[in-house]
C-alpha atoms as a PDB file:
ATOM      1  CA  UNK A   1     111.732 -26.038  21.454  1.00  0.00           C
ATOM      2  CA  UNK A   2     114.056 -28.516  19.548  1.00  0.00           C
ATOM      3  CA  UNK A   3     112.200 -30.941  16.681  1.00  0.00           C
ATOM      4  CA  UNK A   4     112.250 -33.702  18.936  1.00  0.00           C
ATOM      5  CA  UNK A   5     111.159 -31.780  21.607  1.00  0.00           C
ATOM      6  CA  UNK A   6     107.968 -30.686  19.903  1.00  0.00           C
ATOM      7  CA  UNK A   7     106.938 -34.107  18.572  1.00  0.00           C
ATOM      8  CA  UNK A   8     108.175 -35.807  22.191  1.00  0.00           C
ATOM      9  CA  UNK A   9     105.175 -33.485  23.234  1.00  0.00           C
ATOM     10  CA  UNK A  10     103.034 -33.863  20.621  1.00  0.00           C
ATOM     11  CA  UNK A  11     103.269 -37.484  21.467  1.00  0.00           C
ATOM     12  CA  UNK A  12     102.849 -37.236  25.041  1.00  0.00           C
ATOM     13  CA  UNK A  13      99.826 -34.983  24.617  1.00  0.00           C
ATOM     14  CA  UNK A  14      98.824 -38.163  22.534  1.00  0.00           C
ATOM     15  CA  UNK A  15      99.155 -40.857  25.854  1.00  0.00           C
ATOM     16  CA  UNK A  16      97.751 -38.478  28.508  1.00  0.00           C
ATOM     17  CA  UNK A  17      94.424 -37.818  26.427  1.00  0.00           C
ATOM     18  CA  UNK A  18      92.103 -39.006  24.218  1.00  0.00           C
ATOM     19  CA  UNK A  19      92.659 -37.755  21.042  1.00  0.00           C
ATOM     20  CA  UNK A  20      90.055 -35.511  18.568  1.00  0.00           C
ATOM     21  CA  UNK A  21      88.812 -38.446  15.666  1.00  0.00           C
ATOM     22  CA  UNK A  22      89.400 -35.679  13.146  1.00  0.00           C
ATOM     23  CA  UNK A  23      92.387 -33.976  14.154  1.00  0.00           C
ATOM     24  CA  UNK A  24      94.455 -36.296  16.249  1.00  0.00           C
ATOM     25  CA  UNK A  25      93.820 -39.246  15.061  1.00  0.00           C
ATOM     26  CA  UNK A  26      96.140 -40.549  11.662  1.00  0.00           C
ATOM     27  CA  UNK A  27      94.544 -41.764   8.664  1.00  0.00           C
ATOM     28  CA  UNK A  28      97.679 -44.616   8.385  1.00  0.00           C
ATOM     29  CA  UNK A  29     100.695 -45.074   6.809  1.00  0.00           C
ATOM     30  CA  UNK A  30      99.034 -47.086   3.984  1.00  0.00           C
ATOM     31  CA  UNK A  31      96.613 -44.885   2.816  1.00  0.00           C
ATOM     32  CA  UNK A  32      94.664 -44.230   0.632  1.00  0.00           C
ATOM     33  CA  UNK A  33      95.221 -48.767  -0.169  1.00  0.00           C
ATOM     34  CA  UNK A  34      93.894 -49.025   3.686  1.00  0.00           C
ATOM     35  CA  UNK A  35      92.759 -45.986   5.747  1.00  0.00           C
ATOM     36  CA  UNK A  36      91.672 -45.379   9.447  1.00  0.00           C
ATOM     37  CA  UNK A  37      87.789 -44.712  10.023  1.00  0.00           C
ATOM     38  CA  UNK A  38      86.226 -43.401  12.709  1.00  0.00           C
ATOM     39  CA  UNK A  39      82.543 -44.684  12.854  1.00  0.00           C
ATOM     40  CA  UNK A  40      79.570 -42.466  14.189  1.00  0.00           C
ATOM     41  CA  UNK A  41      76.875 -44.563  12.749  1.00  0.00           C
ATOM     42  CA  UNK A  42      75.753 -48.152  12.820  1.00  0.00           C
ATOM     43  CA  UNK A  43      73.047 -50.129  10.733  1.00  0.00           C
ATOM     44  CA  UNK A  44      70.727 -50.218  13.641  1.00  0.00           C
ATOM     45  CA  UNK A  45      70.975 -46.806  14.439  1.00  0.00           C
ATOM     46  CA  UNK A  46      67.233 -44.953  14.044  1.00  0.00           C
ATOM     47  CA  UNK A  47      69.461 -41.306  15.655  1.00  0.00           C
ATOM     48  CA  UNK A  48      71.643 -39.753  13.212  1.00  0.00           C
ATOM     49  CA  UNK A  49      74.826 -39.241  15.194  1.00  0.00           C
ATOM     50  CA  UNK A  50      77.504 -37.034  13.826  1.00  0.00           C
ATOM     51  CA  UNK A  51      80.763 -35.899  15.379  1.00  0.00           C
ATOM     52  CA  UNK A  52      81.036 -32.865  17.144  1.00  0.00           C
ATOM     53  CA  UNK A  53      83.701 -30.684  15.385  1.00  0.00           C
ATOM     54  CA  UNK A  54      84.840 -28.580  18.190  1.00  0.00           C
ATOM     55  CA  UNK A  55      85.479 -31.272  21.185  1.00  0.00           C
ATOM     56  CA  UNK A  56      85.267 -34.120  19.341  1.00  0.00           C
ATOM     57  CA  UNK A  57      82.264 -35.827  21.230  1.00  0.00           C
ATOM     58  CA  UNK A  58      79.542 -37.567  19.486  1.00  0.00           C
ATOM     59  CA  UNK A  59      76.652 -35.683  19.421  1.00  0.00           C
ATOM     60  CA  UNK A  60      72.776 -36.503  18.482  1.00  0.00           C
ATOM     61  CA  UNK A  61      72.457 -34.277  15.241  1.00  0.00           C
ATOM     62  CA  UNK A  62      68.601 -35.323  14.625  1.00  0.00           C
ATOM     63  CA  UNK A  63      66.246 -38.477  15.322  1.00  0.00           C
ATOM     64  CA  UNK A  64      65.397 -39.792  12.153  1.00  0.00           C
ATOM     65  CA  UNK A  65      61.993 -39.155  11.286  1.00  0.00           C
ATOM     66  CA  UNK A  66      61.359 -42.087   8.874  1.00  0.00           C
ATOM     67  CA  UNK A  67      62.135 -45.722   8.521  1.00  0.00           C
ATOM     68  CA  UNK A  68      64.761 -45.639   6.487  1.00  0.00           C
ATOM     69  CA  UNK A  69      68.439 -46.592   8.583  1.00  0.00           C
ATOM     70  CA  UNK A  70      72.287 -46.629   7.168  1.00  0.00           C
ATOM     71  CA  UNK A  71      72.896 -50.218   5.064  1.00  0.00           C
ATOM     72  CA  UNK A  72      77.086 -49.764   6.250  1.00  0.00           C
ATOM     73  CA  UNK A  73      79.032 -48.635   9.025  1.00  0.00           C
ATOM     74  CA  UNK A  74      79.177 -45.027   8.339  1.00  0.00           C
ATOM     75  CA  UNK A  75      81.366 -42.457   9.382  1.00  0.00           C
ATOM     76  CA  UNK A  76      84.808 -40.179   8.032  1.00  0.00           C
ATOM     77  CA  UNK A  77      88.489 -40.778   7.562  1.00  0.00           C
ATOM     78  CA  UNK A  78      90.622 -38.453   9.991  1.00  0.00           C
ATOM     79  CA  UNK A  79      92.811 -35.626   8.891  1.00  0.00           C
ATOM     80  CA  UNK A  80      90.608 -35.289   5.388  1.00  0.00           C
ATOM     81  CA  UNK A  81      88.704 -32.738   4.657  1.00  0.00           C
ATOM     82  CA  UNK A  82      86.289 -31.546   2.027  1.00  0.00           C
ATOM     83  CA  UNK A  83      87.597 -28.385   0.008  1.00  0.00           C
ATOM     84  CA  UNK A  84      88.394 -26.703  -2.977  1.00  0.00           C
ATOM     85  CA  UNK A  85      90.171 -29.496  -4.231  1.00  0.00           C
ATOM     86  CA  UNK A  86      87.399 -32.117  -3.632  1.00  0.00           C
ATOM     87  CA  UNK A  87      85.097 -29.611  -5.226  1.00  0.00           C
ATOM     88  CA  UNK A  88      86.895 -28.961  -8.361  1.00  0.00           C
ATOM     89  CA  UNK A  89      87.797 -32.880  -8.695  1.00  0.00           C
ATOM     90  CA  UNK A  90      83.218 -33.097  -9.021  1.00  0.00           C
ATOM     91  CA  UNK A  91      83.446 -30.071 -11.850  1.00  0.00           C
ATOM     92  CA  UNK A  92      86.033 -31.979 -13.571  1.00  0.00           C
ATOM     93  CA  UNK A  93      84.418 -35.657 -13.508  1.00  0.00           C
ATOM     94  CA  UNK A  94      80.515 -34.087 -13.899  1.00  0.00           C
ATOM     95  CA  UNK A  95      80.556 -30.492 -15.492  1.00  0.00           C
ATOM     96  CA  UNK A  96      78.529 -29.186 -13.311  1.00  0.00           C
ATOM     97  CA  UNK A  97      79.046 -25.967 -11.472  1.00  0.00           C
ATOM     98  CA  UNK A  98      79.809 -27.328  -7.914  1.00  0.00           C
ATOM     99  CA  UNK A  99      79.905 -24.447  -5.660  1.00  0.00           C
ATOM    100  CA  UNK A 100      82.194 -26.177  -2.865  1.00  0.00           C
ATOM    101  CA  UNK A 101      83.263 -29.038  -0.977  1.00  0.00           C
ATOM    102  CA  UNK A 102      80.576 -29.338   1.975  1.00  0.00           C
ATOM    103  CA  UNK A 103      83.415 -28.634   4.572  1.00  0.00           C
ATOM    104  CA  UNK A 104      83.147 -31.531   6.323  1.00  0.00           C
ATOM    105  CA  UNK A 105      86.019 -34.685   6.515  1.00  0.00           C
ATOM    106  CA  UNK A 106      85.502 -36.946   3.901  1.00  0.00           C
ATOM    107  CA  UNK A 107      82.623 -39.422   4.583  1.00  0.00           C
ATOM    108  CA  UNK A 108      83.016 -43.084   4.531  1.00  0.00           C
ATOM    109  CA  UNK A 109      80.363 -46.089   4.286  1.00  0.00           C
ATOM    110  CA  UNK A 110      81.643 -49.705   5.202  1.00  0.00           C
ATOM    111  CA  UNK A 111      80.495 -53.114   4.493  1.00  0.00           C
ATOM    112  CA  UNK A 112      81.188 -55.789   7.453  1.00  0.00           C
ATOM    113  CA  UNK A 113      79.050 -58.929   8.287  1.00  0.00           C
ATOM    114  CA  UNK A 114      79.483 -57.748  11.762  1.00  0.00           C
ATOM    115  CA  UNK A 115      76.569 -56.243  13.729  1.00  0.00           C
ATOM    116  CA  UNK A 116      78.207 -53.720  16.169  1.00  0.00           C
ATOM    117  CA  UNK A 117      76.101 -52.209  19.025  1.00  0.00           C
ATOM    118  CA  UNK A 118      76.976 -48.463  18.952  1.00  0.00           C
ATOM    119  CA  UNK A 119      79.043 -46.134  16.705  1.00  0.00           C
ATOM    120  CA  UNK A 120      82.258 -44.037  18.597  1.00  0.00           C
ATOM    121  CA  UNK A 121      85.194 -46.415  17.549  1.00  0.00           C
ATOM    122  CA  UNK A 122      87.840 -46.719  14.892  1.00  0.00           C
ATOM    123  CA  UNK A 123      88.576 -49.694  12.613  1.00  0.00           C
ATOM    124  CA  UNK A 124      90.720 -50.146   9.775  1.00  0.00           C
ATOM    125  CA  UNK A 125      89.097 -50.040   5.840  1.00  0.00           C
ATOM    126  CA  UNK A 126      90.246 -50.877   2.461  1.00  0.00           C
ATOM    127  CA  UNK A 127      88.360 -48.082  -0.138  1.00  0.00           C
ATOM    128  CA  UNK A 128      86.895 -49.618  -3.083  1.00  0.00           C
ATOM    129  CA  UNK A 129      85.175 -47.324  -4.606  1.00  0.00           C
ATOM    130  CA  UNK A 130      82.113 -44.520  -4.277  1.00  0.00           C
ATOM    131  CA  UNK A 131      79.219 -42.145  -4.741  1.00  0.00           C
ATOM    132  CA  UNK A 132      79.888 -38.814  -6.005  1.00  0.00           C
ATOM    133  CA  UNK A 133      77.314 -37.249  -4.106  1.00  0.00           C
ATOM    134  CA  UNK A 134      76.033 -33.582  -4.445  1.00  0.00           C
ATOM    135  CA  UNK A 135      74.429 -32.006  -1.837  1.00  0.00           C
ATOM    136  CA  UNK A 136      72.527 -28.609  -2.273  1.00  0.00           C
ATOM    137  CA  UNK A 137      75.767 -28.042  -5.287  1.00  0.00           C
ATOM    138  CA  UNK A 138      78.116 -28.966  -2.664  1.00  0.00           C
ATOM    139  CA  UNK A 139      80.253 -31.657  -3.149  1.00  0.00           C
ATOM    140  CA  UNK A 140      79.720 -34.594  -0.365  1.00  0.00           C
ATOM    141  CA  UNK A 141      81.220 -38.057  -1.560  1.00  0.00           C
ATOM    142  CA  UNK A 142      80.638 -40.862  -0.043  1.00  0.00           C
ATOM    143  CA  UNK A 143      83.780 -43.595  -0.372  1.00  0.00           C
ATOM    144  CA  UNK A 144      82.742 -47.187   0.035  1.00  0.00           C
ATOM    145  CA  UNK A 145      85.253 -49.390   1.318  1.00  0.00           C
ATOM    146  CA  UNK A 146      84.997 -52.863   2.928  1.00  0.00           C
ATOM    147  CA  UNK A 147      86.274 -53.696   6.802  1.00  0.00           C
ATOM    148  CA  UNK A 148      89.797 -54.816   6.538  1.00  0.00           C
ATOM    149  CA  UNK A 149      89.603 -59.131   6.991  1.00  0.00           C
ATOM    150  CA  UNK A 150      85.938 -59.348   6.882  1.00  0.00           C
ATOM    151  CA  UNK A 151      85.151 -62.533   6.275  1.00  0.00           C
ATOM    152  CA  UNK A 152      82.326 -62.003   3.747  1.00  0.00           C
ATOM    153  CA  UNK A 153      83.350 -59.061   2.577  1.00  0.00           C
ATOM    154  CA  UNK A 154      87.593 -58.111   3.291  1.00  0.00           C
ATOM    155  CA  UNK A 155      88.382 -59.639  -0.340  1.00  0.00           C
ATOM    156  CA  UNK A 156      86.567 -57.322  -2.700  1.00  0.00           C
ATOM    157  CA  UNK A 157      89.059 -54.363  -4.341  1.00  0.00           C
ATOM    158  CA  UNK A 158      86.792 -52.653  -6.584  1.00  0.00           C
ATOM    159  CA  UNK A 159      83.307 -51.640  -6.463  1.00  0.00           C
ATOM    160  CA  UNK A 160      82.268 -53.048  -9.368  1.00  0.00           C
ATOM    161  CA  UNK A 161      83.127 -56.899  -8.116  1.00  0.00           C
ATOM    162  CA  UNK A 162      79.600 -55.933  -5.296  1.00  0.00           C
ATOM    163  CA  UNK A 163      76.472 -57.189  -6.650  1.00  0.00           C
ATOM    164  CA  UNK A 164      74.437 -53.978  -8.055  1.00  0.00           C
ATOM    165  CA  UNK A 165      71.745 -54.209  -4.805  1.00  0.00           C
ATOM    166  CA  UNK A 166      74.457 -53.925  -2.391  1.00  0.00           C
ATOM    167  CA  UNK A 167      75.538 -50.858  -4.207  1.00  0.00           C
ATOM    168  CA  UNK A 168      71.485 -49.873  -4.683  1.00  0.00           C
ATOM    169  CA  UNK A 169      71.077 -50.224  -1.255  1.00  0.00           C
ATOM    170  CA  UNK A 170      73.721 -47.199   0.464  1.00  0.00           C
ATOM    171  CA  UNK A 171      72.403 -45.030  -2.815  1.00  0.00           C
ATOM    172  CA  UNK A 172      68.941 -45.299  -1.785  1.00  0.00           C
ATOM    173  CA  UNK A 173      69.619 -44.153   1.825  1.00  0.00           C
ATOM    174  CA  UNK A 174      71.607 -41.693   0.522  1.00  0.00           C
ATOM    175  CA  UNK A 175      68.654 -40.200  -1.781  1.00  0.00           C
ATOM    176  CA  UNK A 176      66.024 -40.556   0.490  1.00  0.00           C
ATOM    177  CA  UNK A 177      67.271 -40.106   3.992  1.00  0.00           C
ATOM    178  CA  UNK A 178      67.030 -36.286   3.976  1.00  0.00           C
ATOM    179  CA  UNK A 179      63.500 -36.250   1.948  1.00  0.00           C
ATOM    180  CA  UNK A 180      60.400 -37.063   3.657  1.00  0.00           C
ATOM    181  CA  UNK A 181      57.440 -38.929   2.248  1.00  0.00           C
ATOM    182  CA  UNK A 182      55.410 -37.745  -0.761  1.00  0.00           C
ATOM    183  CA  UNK A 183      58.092 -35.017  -0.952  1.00  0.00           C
ATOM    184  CA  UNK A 184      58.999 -34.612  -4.969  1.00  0.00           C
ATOM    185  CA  UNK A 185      62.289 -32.573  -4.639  1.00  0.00           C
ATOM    186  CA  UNK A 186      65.447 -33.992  -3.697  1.00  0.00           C
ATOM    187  CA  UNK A 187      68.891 -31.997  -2.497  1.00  0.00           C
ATOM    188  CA  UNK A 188      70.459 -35.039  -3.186  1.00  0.00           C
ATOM    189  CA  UNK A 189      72.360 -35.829  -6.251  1.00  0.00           C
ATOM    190  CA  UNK A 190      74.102 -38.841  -6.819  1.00  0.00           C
ATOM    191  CA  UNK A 191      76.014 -37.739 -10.284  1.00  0.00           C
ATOM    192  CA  UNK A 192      78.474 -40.821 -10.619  1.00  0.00           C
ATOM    193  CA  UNK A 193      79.499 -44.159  -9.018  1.00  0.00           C
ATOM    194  CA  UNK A 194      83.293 -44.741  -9.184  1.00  0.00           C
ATOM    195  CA  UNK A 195      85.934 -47.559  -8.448  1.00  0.00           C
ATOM    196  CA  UNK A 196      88.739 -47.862  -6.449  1.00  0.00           C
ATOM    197  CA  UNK A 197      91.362 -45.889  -8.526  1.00  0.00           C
ATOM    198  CA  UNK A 198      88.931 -42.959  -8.395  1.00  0.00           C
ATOM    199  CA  UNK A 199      88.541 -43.205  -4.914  1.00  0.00           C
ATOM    200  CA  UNK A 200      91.908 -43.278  -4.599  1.00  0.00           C
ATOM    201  CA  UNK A 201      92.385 -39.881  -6.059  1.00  0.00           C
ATOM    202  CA  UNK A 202      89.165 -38.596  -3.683  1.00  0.00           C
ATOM    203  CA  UNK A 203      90.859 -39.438  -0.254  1.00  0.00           C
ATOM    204  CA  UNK A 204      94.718 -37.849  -1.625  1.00  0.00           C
ATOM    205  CA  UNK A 205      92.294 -34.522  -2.408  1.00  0.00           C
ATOM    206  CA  UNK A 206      90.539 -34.616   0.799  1.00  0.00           C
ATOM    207  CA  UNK A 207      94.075 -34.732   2.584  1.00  0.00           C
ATOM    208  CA  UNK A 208      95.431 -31.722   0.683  1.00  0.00           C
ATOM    209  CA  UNK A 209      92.163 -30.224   1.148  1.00  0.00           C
ATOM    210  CA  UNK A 210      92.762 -30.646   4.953  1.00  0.00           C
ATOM    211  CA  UNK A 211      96.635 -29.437   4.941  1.00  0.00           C
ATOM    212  CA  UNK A 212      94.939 -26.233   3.202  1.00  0.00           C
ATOM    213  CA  UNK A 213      92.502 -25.663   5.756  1.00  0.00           C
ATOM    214  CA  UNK A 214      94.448 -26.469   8.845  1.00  0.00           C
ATOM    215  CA  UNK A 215      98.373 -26.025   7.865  1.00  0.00           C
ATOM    216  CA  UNK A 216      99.846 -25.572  10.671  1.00  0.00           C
ATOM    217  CA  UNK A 217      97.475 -27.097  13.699  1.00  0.00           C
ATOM    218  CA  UNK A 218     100.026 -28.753  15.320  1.00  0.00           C
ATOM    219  CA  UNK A 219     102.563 -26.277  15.396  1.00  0.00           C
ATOM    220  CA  UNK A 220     100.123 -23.393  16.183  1.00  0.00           C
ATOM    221  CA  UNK A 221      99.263 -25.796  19.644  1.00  0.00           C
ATOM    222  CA  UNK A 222     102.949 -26.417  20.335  1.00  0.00           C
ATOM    223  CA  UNK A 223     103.914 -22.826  20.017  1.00  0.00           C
ATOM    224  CA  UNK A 224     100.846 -21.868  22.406  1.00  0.00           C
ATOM    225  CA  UNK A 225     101.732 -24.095  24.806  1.00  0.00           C
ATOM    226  CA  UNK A 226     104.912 -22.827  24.808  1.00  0.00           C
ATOM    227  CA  UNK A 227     103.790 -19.647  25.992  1.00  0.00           C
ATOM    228  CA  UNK A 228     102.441 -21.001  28.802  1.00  0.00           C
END
């Protein structure tokens, strides 16, 4: 196959189906200023959904046992993933021995005035910050970022400009939502809140992270379905 052969293809494959939200999908020509974000959970959602890595479907990963519910549209920005590179960007900022990246695309928690209905649907963010969030020693930040034109909340840039609640609020859930009542150990680690630079440098690491894991995906499909 010619170059324009294999991305005429690639970009046919592209019209006739749906495309995988981590793979297929682009994270946008502006990035990391403005980012695509694929959504799996809403504020009213009491079942913690979660992508399904393998088709792409959204899948029921648990009912949540407890009251507490996402403050943000919550969900990951395609084509990141975290690595090596997010995990030794955590040793550098907290010192701690981080084992890993937690292998997952890069999370994402957005503020809108909106109420949507149901996760399962892309939108465009503007990153203003985050949580750098250890999980079990495995690196698992969060990036807060703001819906792109929101009316309430499309004009903040940096983290710091929130009021602290807003920002109290997603770290709660984020402490508590795997604990259950009464229970005095917590997995979770929040070791630092960051602005927008930072975050900046987070979503660039999470897409080298994902070139390193997946370097050739496209080509490796292209040259199968060649053999066809």
């Amino acid at each position: 196959m010619e170059k324009l052969d294999r991305d005429e293809t690639w970009e046919l494959l592209g019209l006739l189906f749906q495309a995988h939200p981590w793979h297929g999908v682009l994270i946008g020509d502006e990035a990391p200023e403005v980012v695509t974000s694929y959504i799996e959970i809403v504020p009213t959602d009491t079942v913690k959904y979660e992508m399904d890595k393998r088709s792409g479907h959204l899948k029921v990963d648990r009912p949540q046992k407890f009251s507490s519910v996402c403050p943000t549209l919550y969900g990951f920005v395609p084509q990141t993933f975290c690595g090596e590179g997010i995990a030794a960007l955590s040793r550098e900022r907290t010192g701690k021995e981080v084992a890993a990246g937690d292998g997952d695309p890069l999370d994402i928690c957005v503020l809108s005035e909106k109420a949507f209905s149901h996760g399962a649907f892309m939108l465009q963010a503007i990153p203003i910050g985050g949580l750098l969030l250890l999980d079990k020693g495995e690196a698992d930040d969060k990036i807060i970022a703001v819906l792109k034109d929101d009316v309430a909340f499309g004009h903040f840039r940096d983290v710091s400009e929130l009021p602290d609640a807003q920002i109290e609020r997603i770290e709660h859930y984020f402490l508590t939502y795997k604990r259950p009542p009464g229970a005095t150990d917590n997995v979770i680690e929040i070791a630092h809140r960051y602005g927008r630079e930072v975050a900046h440098e987070v979503i660039e690491r999470s897409r080298q992270d994902y070139r390193a894991r997946f370097p050739d995906l496209k080509e490796r499909f292209l040259k199968a379905l060649q053999r066809e």
